[in-house]
N, C-alpha and C. Protein backbone atom coordinates (compact mmCIF):
# COMPACT_ATOMS: atom_id res chain seq x y z
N UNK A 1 69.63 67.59 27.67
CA UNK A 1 68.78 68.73 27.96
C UNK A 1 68.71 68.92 29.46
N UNK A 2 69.10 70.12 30.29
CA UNK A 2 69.10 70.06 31.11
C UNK A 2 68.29 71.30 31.28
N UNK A 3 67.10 70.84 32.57
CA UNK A 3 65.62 72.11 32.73
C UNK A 3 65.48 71.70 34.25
N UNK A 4 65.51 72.46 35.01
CA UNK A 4 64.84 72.58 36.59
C UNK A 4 63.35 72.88 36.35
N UNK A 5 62.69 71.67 36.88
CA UNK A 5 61.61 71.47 36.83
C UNK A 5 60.98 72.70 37.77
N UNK A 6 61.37 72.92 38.29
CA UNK A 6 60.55 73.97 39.39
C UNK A 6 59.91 74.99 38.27
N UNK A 7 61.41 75.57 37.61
CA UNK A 7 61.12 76.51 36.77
C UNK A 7 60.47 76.61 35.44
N UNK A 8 59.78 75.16 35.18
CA UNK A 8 59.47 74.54 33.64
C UNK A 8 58.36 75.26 33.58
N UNK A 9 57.97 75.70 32.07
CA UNK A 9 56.84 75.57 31.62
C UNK A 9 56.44 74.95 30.27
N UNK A 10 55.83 73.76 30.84
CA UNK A 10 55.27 72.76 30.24
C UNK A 10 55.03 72.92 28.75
N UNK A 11 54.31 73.97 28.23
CA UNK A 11 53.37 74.38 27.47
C UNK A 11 54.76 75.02 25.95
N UNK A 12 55.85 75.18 26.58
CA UNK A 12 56.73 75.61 25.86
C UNK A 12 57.66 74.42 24.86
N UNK A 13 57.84 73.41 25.53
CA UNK A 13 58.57 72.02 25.20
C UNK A 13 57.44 71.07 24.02
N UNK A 14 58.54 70.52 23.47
CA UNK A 14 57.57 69.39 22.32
C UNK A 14 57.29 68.03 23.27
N UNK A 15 56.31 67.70 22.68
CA UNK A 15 55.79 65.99 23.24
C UNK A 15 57.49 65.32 23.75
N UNK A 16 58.64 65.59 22.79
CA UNK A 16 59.46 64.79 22.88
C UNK A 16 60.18 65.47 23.94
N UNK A 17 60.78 66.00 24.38
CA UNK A 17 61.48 66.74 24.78
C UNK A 17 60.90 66.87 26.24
N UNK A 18 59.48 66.64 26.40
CA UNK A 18 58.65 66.43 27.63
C UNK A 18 58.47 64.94 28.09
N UNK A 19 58.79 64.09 27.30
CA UNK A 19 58.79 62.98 27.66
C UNK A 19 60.38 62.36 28.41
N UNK A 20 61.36 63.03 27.56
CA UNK A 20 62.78 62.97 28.02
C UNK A 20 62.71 63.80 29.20
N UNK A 21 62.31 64.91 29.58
CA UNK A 21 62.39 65.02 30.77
C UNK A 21 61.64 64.64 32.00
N UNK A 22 60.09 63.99 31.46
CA UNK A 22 59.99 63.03 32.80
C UNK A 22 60.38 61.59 32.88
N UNK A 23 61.25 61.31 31.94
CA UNK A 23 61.77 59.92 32.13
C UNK A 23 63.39 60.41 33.00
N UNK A 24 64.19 61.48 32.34
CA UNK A 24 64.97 61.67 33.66
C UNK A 24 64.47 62.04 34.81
N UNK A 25 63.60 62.81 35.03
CA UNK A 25 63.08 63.05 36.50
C UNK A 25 62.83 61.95 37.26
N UNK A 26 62.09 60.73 36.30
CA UNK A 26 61.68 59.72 36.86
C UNK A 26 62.95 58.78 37.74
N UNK A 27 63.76 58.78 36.74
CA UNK A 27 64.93 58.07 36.92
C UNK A 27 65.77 58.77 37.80
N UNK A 28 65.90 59.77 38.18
CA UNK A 28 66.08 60.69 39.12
C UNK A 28 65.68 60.43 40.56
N UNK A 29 64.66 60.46 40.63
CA UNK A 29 63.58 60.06 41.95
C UNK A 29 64.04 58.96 42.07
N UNK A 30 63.88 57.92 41.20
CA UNK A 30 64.55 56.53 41.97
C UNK A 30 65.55 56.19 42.41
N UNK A 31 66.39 56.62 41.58
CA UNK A 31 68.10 56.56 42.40
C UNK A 31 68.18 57.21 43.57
N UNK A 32 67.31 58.42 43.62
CA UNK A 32 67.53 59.20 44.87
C UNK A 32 66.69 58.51 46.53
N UNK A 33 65.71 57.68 45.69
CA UNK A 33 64.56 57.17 46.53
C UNK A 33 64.25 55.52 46.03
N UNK A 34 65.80 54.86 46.75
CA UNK A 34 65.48 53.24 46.66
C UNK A 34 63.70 52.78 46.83
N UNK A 35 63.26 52.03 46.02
CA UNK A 35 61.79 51.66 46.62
C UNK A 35 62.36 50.83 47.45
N UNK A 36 60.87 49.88 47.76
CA UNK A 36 61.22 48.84 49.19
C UNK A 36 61.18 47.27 48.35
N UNK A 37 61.95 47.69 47.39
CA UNK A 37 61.76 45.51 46.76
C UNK A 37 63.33 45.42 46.81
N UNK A 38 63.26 44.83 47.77
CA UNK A 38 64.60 44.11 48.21
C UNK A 38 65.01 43.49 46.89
N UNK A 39 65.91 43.36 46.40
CA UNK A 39 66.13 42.46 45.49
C UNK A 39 66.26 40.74 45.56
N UNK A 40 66.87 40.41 47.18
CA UNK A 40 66.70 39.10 47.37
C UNK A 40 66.10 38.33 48.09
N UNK A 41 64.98 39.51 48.30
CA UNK A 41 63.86 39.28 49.30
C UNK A 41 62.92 37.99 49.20
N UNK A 42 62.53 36.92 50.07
CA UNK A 42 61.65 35.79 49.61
C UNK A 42 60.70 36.68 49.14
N UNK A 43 59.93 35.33 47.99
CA UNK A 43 58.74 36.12 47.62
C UNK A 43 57.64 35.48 48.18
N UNK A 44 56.75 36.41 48.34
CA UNK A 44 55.65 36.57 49.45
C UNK A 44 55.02 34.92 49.31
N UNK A 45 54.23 34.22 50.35
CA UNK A 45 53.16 33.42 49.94
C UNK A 45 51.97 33.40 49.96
N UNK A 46 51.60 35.42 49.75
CA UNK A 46 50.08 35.84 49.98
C UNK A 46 49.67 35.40 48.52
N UNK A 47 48.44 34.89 48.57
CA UNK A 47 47.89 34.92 46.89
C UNK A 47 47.78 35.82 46.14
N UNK A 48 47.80 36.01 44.61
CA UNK A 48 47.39 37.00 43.95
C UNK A 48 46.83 36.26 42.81
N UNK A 49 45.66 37.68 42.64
CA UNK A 49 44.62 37.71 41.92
C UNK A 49 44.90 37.78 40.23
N UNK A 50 44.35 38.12 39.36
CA UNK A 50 45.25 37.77 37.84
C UNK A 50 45.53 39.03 37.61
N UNK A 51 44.81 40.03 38.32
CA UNK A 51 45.30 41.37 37.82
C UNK A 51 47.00 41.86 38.91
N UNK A 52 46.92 41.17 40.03
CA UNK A 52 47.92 41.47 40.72
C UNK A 52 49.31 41.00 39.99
N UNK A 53 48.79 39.41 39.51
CA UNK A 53 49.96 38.69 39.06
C UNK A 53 50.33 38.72 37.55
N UNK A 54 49.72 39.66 36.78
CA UNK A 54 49.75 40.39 35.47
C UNK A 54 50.40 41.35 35.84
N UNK A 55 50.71 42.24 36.58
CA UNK A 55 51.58 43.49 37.45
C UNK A 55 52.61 42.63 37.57
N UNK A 56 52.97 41.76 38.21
CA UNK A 56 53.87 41.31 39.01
C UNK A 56 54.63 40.77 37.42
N UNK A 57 54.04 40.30 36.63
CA UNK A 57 54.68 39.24 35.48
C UNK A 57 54.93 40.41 34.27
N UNK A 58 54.49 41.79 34.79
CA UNK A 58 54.27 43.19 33.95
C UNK A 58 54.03 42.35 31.84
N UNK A 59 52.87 41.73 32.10
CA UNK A 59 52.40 41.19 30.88
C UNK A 59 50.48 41.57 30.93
N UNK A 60 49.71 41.74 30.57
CA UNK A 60 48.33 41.71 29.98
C UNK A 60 47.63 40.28 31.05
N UNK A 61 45.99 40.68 31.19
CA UNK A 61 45.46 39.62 31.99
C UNK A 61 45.34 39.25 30.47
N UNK A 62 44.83 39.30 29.65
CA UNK A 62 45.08 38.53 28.19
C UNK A 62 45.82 37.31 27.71
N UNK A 63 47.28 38.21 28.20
CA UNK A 63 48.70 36.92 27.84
C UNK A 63 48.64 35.72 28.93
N UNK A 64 48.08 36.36 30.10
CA UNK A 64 48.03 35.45 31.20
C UNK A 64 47.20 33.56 31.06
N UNK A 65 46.02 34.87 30.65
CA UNK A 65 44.65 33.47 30.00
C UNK A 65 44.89 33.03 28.80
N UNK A 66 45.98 33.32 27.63
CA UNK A 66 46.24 32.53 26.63
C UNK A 66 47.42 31.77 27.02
N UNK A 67 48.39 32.11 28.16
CA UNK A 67 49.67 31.31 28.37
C UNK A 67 49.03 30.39 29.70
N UNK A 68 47.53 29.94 30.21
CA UNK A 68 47.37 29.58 31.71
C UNK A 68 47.53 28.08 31.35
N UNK A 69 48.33 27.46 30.38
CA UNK A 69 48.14 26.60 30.52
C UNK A 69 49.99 25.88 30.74
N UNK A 70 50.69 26.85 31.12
CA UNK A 70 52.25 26.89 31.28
C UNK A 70 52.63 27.87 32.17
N UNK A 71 51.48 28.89 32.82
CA UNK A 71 51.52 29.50 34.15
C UNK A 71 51.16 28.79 35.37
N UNK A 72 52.19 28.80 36.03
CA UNK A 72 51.39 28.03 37.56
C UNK A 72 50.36 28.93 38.21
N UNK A 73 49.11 27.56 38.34
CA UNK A 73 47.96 28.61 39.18
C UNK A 73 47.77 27.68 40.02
N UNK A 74 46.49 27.95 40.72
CA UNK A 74 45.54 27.12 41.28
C UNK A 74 44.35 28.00 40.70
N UNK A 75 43.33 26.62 41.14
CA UNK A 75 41.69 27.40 40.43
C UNK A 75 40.77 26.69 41.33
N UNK A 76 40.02 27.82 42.05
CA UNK A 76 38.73 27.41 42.80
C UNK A 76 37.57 27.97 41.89
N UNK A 77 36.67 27.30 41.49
CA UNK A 77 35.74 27.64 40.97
C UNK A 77 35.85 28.50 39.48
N UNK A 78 35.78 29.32 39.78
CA UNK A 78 36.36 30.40 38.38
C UNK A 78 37.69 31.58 39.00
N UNK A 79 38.11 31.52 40.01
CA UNK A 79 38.94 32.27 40.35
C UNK A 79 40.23 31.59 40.41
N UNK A 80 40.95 32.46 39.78
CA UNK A 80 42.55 31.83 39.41
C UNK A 80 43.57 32.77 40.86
N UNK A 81 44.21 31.80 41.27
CA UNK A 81 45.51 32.29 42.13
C UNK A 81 46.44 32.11 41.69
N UNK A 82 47.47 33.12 41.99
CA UNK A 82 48.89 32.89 41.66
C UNK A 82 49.67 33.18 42.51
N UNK A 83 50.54 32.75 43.31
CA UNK A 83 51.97 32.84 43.91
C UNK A 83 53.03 33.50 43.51
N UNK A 84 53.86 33.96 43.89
CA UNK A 84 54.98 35.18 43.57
C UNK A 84 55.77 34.04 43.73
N UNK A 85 56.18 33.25 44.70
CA UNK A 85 57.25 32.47 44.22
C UNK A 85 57.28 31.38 43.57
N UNK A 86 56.22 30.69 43.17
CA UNK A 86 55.67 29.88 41.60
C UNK A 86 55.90 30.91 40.31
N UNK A 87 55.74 31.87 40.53
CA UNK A 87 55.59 32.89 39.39
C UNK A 87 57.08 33.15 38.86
N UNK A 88 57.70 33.60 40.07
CA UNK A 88 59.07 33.60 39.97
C UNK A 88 59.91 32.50 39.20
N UNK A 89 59.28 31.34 39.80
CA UNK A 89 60.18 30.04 38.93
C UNK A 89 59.76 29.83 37.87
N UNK A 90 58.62 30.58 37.42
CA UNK A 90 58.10 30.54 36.21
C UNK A 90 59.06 30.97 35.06
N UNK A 91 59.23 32.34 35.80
CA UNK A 91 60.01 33.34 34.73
C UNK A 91 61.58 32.78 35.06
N UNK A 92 62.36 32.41 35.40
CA UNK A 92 63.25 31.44 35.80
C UNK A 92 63.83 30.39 35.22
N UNK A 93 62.29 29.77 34.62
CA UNK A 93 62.30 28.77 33.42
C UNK A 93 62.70 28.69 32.21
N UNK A 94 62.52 30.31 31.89
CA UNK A 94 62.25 30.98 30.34
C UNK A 94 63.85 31.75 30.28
N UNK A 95 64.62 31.63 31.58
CA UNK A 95 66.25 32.44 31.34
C UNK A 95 67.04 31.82 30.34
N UNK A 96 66.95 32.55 28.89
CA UNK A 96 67.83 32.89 28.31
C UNK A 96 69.53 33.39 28.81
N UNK A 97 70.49 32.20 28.13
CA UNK A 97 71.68 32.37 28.63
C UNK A 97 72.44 33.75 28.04
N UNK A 98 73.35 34.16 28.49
CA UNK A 98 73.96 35.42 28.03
C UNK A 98 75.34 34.59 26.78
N UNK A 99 75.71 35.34 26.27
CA UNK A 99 76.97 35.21 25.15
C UNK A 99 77.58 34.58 25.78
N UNK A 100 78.27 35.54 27.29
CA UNK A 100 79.53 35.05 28.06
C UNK A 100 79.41 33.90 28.29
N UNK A 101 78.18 33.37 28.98
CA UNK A 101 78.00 32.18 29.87
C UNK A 101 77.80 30.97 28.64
N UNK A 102 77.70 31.14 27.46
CA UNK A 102 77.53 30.01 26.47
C UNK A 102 78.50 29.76 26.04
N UNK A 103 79.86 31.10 25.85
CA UNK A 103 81.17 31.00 25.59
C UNK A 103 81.69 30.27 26.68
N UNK A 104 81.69 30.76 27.57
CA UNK A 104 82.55 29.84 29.21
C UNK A 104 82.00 28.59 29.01
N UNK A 105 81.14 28.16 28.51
CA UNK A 105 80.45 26.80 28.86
C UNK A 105 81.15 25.69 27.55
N UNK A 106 81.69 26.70 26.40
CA UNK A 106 82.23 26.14 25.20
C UNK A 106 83.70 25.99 25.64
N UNK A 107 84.27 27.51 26.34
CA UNK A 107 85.47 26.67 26.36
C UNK A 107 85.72 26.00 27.93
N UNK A 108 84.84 25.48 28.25
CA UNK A 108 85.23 24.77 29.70
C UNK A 108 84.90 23.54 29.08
N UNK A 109 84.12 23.20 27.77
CA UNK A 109 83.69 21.91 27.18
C UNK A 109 85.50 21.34 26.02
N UNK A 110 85.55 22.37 25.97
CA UNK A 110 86.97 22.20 24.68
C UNK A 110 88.11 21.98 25.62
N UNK A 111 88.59 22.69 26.82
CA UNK A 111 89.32 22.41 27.40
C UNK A 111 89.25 21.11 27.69
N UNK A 112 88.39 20.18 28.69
CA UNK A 112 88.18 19.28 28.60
C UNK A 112 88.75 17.95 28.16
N UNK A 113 87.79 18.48 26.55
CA UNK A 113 88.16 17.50 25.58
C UNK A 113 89.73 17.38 25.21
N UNK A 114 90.43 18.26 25.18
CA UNK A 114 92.10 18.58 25.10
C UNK A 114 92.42 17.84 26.30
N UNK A 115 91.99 17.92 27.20
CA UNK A 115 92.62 16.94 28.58
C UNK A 115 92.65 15.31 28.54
N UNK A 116 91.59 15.19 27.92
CA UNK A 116 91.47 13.58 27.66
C UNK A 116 91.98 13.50 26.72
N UNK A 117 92.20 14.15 25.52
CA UNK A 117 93.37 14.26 24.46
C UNK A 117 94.41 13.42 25.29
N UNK A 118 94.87 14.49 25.56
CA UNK A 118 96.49 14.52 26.19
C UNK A 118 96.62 13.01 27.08
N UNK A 119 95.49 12.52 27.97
CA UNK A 119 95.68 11.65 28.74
C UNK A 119 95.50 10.27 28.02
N UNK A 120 94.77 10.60 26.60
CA UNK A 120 95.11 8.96 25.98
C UNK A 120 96.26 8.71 24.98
């Protein structure tokens, strides 16, 4: 569907059809307008708060306080901190391997075994 927003009127399009076009617009704007998160940028060592680091982990302060016991924090009193680069190794922890990399890892294990084959 292609609509120049300048010229849209809103009121004419279905829920769906309005949603597809601000998800291309959206996606639009970003390609056109890199944000500023470096991709291999250190991560910060300012603290964050549970609502910051619920953004940052894009999960619920909910999931946070039922998973705080396998989230890295610190705790003064009743206030929980979290670190971006604790957080990071958090999610780090939880990387699921891809197909490829379990295949390469099978046949770099089989090759191997064929080598010591051959050498006894």
């Amino acid at each position: 569907m292609e609509t120049n927003i300048e010229t849209l009127i809103f009121s004419s399009l279905s829920a769906k059809d309005l949603r597809l076009l601000f998800r291309s617009e959206i996606e639009a704007f970003f390609l056109d307008n890199p944000v500023a998160v470096i991709p291999n940028a250190p991560p910060t060592k300012k603290p964050l708060n549970i609502d910051q680091a619920a953004a940052f982990l894009g999960i619920s302060k909910n999931t946070i306080y039922g998973k705080i016991n396998e989230i890295p924090h610190s705790k003064k009193g009743k206030m929980l901190t979290f670190f971006e680069d604790q957080l990071l190794d958090y999610l780090k922890s939880g990387r699921v391997r891809t197909r490829k990399e379990i295949e390469a890892d099978v046949e770099d294990h089989l090759g191997k075994l064929g080598e010591k084959k051959l050498q006894a």
